[in-house]
Protein backbone atom coordinates (compact mmCIF):
# COMPACT_ATOMS: atom_id res chain seq x y z
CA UNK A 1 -1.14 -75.37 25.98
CA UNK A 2 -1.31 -75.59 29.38
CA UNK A 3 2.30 -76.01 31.01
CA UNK A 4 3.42 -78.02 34.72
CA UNK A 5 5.93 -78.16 36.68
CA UNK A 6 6.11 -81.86 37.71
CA UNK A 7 8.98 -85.06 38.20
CA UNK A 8 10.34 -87.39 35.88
CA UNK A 9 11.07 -90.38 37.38
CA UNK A 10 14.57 -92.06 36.66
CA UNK A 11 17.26 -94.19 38.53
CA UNK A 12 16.68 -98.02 39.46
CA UNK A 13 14.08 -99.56 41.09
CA UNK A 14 13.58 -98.67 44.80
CA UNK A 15 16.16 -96.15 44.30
CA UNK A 16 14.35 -93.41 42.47
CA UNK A 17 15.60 -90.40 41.75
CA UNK A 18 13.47 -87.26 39.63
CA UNK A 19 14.11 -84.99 37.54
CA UNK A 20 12.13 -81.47 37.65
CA UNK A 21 10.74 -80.55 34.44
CA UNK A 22 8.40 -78.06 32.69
CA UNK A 23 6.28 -80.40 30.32
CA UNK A 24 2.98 -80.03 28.83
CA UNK A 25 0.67 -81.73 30.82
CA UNK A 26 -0.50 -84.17 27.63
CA UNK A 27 2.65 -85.46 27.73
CA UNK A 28 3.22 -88.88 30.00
CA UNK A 29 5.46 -88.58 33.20
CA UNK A 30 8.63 -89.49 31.84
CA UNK A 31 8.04 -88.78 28.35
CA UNK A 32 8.15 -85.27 26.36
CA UNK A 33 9.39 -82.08 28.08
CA UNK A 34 9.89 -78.59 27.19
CA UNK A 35 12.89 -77.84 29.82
CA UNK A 36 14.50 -79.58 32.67
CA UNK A 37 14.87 -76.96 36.03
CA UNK A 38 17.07 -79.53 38.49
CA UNK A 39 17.21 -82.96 40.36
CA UNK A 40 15.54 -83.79 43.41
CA UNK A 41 17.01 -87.25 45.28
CA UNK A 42 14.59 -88.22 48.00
CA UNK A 43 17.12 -91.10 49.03
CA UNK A 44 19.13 -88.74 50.87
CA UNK A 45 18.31 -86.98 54.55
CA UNK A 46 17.02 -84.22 53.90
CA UNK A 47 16.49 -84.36 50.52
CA UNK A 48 18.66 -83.28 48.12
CA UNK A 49 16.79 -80.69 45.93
CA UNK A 50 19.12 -78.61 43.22
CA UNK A 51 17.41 -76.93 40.76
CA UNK A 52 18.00 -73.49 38.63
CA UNK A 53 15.56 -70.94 40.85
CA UNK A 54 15.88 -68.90 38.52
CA UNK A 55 14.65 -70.51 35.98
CA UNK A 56 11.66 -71.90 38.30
CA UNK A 57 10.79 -68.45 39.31
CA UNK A 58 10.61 -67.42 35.60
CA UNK A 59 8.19 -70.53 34.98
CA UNK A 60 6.19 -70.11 37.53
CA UNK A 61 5.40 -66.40 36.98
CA UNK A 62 4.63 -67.00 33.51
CA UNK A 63 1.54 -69.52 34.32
CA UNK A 64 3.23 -72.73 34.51
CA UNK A 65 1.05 -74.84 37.63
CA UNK A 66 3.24 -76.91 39.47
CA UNK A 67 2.13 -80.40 40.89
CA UNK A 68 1.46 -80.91 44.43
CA UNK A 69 4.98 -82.63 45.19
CA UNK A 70 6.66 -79.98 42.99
CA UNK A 71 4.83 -77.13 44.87
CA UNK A 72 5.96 -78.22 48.17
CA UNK A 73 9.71 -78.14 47.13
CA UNK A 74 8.90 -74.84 45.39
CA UNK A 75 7.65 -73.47 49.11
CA UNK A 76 10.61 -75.43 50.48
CA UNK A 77 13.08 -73.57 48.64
CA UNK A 78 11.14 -69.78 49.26
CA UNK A 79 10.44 -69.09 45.39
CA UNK A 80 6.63 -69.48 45.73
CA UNK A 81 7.75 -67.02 48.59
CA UNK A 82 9.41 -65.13 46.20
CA UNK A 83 6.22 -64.85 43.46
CA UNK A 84 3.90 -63.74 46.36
CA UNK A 85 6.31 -60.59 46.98
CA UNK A 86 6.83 -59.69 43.59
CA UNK A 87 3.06 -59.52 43.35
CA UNK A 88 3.20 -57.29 46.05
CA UNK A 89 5.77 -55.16 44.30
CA UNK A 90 3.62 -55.32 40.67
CA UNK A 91 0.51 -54.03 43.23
CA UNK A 92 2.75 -51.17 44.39
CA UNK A 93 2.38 -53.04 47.92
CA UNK A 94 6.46 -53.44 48.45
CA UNK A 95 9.20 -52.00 46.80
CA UNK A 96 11.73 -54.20 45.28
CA UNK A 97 14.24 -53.61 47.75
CA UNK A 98 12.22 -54.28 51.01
CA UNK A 99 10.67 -57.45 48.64
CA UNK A 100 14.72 -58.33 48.33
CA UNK A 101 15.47 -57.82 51.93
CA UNK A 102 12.87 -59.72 53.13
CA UNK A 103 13.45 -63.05 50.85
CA UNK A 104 17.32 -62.57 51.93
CA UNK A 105 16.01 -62.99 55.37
CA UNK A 106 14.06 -65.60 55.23
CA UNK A 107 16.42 -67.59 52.66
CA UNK A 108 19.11 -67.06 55.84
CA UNK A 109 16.90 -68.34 58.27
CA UNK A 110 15.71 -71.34 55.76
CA UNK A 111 19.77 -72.25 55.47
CA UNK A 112 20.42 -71.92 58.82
CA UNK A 113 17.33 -74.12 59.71
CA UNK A 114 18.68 -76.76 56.94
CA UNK A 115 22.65 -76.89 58.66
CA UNK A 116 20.86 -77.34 61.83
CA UNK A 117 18.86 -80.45 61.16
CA UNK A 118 21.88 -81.68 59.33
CA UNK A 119 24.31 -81.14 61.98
CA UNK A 120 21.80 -82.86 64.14
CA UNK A 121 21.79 -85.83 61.78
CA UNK A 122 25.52 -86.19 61.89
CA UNK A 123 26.16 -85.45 65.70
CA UNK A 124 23.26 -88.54 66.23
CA UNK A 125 25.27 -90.76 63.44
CA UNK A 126 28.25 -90.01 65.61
CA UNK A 127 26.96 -90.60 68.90
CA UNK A 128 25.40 -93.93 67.65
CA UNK A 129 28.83 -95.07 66.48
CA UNK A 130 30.52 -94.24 69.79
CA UNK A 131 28.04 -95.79 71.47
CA UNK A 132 28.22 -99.12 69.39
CA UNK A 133 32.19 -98.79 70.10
CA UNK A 134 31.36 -98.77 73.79
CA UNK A 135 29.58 -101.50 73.75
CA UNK A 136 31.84 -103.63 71.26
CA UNK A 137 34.70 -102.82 74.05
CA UNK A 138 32.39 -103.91 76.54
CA UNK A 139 31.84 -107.33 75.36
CA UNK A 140 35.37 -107.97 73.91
CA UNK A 141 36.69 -106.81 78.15
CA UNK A 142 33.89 -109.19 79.38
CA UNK A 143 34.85 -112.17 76.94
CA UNK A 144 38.88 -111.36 77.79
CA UNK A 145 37.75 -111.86 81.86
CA UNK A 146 35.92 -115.00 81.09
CA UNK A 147 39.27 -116.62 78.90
CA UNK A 148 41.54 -115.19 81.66
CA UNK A 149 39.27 -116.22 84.62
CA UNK A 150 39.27 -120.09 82.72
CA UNK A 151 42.54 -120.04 81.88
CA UNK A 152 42.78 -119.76 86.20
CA UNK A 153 40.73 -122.55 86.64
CA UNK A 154 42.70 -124.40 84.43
CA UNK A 155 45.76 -123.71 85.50
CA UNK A 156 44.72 -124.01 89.26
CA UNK A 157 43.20 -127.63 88.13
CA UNK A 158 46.28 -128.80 86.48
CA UNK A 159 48.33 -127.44 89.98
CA UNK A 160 46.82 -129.32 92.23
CA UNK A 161 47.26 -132.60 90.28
CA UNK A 162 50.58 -132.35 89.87
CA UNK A 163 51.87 -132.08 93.32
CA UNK A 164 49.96 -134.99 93.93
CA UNK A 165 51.18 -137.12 91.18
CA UNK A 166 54.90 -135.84 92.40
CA UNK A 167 54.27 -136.96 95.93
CA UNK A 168 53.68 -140.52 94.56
CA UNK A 169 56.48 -140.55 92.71
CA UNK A 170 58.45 -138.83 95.19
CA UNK A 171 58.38 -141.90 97.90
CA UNK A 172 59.03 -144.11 95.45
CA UNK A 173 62.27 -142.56 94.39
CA UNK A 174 63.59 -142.13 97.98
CA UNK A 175 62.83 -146.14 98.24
CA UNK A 176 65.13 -146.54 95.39
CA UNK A 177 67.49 -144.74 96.79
């Protein structure tokens, strides 16, 4: 029986979300599956990708073949990494400890790399939204000038027409007089 690790698809349309699963490979995408590893949500940025290494690792060096897209995240997350040094350590190549040492190293780096990109991410949302501030503050100073600098005109329109309607009236009220 010849064993993958691949995605089942699930969620709505257009916002998919998969499921990592060890499955026969007779068995349709979503259908039949021996044991479910994690989630992987490609919605997010990065992608969110939790599933039980462990339990992948175990899979994987017991024969199961993972599927292209499943293999990437399986690079991604360092435990093909991890199945290459082990190998080394079955040749006699490594000893377990330097084989530990060295996937603790590059796991730190990995993380490290990750919080970068997503500080990144968040420092550019936050810059965007100070910018689109700026620019809202901008506009609503530029639209105050414009109702102050008519509200001038007005005014100044309304000022001379009134001393002139007062000087007509004015003469005719000393007549009276």
């Amino acid at each position: 029986m010849p064993v993958k690790i691949r995605l089942a698809r699930r969620g709505r349309k257009k916002a998919a979300m998969y499921d990592i699963v060890v499955a026969d490979s007779r068995s349709p995408r979503d259908g039949k599956f021996i044991e479910k590893l994690g989630t992987y949500n490609p919605n997010t940025n990065p992608a969110s990708i939790n599933f039980d290494q462990d339990k992948a690792f175990t899979w994987v060096m017991n024969g199961a073949q993972p599927t292209d897209t499943v293999k990437a995240m399986l690079s991604y997350t360092g435990i093909l990494f991890k199945k290459h040094l082990q190998i080394g350590v079955a040749k006699g190549a490594l000893t377990q400890e330097l084989a530990d040492s060295k996937f603790q190293t590059w796991k730190d780096e990995k993380e490290a790399k990750i919080q970068g990109k997503r500080d990144t991410l968040s420092q550019k949302k936050s810059d965007a939204a100070k910018a689109a501030l700026e620019n809202e503050r901008k506009i609503n100073e530029a639209r105050a000038e414009a109702l102050r600098k008519r509200a001038a005109d007005a005014a100044k329109a309304a000022e001379p027409a009134a001393p002139a309607g007062d000087a007509a009236e004015a003469p005719a009220t000393e007549d009276q007089a």
